[in-house]
Each structure stands twice: as C-alpha cells, then as structure tokens.
N, C-alpha and C. Protein backbone atom coordinates (compact mmCIF):
# COMPACT_ATOMS: atom_id res chain seq x y z
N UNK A 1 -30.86 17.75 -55.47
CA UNK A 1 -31.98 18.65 -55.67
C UNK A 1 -31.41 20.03 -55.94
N UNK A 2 -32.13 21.09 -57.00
CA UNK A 2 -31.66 22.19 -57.52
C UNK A 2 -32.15 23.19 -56.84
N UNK A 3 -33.06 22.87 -55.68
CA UNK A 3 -33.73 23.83 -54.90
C UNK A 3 -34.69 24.88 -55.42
N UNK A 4 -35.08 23.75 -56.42
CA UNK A 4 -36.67 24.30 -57.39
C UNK A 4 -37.44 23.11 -57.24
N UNK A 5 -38.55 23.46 -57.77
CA UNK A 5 -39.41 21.94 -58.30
C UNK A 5 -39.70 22.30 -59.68
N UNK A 6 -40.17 21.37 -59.94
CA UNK A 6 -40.91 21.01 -61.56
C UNK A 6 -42.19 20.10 -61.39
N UNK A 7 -43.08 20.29 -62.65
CA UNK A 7 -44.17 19.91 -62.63
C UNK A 7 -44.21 18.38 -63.22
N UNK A 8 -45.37 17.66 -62.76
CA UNK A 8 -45.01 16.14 -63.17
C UNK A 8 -46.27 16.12 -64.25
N UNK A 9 -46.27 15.35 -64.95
CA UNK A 9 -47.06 15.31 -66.11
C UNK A 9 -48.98 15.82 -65.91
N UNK A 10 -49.48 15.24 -64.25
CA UNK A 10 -50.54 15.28 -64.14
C UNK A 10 -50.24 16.92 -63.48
N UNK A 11 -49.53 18.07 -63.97
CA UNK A 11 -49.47 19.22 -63.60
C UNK A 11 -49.09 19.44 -61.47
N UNK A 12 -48.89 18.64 -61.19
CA UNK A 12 -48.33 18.89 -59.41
C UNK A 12 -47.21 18.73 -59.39
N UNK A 13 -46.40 19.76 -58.65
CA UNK A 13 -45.04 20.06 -58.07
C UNK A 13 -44.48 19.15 -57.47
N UNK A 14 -43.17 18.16 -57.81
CA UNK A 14 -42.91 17.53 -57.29
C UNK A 14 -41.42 17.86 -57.09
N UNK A 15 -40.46 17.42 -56.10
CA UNK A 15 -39.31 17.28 -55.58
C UNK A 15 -38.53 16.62 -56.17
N UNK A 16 -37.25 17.00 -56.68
CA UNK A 16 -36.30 15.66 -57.03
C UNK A 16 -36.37 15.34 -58.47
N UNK A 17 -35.70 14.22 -59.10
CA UNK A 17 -35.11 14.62 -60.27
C UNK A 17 -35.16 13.13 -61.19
N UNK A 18 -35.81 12.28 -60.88
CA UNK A 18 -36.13 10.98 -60.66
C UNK A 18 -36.76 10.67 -62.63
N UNK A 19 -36.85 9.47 -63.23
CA UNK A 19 -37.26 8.67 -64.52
C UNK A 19 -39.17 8.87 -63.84
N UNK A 20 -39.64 8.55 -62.60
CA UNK A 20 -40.83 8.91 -62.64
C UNK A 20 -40.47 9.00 -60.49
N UNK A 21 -41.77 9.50 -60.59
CA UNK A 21 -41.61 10.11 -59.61
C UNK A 21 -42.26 9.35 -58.25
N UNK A 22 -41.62 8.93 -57.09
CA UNK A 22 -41.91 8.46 -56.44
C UNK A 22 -43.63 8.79 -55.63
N UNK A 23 -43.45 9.80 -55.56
CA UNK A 23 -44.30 11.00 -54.61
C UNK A 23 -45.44 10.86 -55.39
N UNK A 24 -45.70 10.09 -56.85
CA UNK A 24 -47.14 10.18 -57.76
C UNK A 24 -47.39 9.51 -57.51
N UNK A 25 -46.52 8.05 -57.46
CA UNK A 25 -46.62 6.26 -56.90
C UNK A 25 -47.46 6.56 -55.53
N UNK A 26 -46.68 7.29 -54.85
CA UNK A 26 -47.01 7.10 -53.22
C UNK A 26 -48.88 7.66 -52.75
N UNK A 27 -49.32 8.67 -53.87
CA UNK A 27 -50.35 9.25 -53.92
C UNK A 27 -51.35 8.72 -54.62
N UNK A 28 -50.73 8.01 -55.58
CA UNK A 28 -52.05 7.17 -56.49
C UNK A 28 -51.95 5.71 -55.67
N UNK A 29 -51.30 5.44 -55.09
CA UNK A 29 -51.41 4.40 -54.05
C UNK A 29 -52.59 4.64 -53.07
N UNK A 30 -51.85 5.94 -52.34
CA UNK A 30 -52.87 5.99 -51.51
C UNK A 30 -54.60 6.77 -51.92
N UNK A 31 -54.34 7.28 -52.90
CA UNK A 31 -56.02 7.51 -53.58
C UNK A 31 -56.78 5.75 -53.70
N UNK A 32 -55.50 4.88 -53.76
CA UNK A 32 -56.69 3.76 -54.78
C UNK A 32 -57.09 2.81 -53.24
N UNK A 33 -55.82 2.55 -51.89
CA UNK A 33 -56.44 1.87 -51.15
C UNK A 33 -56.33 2.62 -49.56
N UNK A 34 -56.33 3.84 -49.50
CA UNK A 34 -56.16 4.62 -48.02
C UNK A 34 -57.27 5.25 -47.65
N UNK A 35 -57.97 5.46 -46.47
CA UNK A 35 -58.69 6.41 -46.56
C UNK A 35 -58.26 7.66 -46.86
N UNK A 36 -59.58 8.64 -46.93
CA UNK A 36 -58.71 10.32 -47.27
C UNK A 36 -58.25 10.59 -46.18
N UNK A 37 -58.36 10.22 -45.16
CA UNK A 37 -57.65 10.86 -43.90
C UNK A 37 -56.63 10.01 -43.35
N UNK A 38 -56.04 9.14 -44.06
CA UNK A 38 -55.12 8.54 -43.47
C UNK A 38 -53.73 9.44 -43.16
N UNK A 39 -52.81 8.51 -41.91
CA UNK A 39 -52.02 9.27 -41.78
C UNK A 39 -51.03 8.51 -42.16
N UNK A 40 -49.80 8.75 -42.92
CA UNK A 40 -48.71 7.91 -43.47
C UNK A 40 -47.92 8.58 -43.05
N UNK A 41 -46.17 8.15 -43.06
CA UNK A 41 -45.29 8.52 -43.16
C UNK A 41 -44.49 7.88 -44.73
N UNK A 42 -43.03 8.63 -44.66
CA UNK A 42 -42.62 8.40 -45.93
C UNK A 42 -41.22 8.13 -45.69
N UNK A 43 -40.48 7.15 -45.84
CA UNK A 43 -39.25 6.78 -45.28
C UNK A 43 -38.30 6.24 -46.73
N UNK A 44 -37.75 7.27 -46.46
CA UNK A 44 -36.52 6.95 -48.13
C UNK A 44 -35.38 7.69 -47.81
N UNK A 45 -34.64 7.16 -48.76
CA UNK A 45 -33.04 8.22 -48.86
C UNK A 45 -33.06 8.99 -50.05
N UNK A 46 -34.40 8.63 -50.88
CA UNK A 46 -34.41 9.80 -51.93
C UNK A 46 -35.38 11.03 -51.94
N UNK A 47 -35.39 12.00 -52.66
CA UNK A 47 -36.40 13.25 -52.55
C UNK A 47 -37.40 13.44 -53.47
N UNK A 48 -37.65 12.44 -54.28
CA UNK A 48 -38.66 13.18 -55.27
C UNK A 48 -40.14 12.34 -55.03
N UNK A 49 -40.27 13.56 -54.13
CA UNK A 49 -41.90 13.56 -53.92
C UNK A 49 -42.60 14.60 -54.43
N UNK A 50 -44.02 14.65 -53.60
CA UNK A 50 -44.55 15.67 -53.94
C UNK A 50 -44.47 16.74 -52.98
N UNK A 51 -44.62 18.13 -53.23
CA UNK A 51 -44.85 19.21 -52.67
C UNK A 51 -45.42 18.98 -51.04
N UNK A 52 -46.68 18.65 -51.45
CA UNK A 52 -47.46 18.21 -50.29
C UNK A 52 -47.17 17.14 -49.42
N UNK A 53 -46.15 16.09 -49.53
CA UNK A 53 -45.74 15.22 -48.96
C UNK A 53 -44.38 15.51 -47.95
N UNK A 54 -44.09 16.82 -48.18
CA UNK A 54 -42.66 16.67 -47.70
C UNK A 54 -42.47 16.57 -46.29
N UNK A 55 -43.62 17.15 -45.45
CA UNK A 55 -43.99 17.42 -44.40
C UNK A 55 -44.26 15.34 -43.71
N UNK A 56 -44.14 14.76 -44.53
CA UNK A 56 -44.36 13.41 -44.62
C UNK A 56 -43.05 12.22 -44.58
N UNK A 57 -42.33 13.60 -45.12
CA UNK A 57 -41.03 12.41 -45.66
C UNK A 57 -39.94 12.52 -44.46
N UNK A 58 -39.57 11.75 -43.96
CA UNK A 58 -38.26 10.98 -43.29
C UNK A 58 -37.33 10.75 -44.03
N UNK A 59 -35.98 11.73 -44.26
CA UNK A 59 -35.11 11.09 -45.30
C UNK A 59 -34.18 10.44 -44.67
N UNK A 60 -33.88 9.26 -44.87
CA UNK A 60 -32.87 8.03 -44.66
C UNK A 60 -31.21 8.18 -45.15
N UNK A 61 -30.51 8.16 -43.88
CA UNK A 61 -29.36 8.21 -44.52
C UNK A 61 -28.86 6.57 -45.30
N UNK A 62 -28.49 6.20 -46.52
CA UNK A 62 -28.48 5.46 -46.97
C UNK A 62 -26.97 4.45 -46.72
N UNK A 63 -26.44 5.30 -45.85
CA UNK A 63 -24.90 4.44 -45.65
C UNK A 63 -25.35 3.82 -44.14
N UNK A 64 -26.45 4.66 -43.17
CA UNK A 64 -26.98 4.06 -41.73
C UNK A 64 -27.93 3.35 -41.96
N UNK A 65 -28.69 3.39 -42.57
CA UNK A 65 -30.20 3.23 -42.98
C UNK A 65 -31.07 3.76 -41.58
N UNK A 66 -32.08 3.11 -41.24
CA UNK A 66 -33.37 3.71 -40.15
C UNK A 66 -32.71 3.44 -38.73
N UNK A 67 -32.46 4.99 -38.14
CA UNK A 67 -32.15 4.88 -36.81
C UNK A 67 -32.69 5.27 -36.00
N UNK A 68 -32.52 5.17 -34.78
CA UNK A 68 -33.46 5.44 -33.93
C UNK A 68 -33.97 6.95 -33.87
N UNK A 69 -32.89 7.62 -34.39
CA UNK A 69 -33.66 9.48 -34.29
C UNK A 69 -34.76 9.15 -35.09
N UNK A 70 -34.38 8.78 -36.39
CA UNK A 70 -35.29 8.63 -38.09
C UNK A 70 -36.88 7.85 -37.16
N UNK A 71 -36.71 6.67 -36.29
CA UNK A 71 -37.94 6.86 -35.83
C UNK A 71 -38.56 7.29 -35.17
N UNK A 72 -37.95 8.26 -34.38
CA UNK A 72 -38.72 8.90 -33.53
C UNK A 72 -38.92 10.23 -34.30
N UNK A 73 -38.76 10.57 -35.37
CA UNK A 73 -39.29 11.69 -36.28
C UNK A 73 -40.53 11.01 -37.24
N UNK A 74 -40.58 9.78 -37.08
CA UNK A 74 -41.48 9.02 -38.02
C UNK A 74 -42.62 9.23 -36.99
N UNK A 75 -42.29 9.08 -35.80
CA UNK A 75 -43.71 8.91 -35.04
C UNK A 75 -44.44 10.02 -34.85
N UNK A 76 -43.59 11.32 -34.90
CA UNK A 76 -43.74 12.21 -35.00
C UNK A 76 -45.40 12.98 -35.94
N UNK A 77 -44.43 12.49 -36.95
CA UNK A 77 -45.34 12.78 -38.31
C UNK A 77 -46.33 12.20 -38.22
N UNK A 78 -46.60 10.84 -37.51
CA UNK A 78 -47.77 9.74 -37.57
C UNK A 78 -48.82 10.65 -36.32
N UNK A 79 -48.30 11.39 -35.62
CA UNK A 79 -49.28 11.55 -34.49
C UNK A 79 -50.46 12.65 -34.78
C-alpha cells in the first residue's frame, strides 16, 4: 500500500492495489444478502478494501494464518 487510496469505478475510496477490489465484493455481498445493520468482520492478509471497512478488517499474517490475538481482535469488532 502507497499510503493513498484511489477511487474504484462506482466512485468510493478503496485501499490497496488489487485487478478488482475485494472491499466492493465484500459490500455488494452484503447490500444483496445482510441486513443494513449487520455486524461483520473482515479477515484477510490482503488490504484492498474499502475506506469504510477498515475499521472491519483483521489483517492476517499469511505465513501464521488466524491466531489467537487475530481472534480476539475479531471479536472485538463483532461486539
């Protein structure tokens, strides 16, 4: 990450540097089957989300994968 963002085609700020962007997947997902108030977390070793998600994201170290800190920061976010 260049420690900017850039805009994704539907004009929102997204993170990361990605062929398409995870963080649009993760949002048009949850527009088509979440409620609006759901609470998610976001568990990856990569960064390109959205703006608004980051506060969401758990980044995964990819050589440990999910450890016990990573979930207790997941539950975190869920509460």
């Amino acid at each position: 990450m260049y420690g900017a963002y850039h805009t994704s085609p539907q004009e929102e700020p997204f993170m990361g540097f990605t062929p398409g962007c995870r963080g649009l997947e993760i949002a048009e997902w949850l527009t088509r089957h979440a409620e609006p108030d759901a609470s998610y977390v976001i568990l990856d070793d990569e960064e390109d989300f959205l703006q608004r998600q980051a506060s969401r994201l758990v980044r995964i170290n990819p050589e440990t994968g999910l450890t016990p800190v990573d979930a207790r920061k997941a539950m975190v976010v869920l509460k």
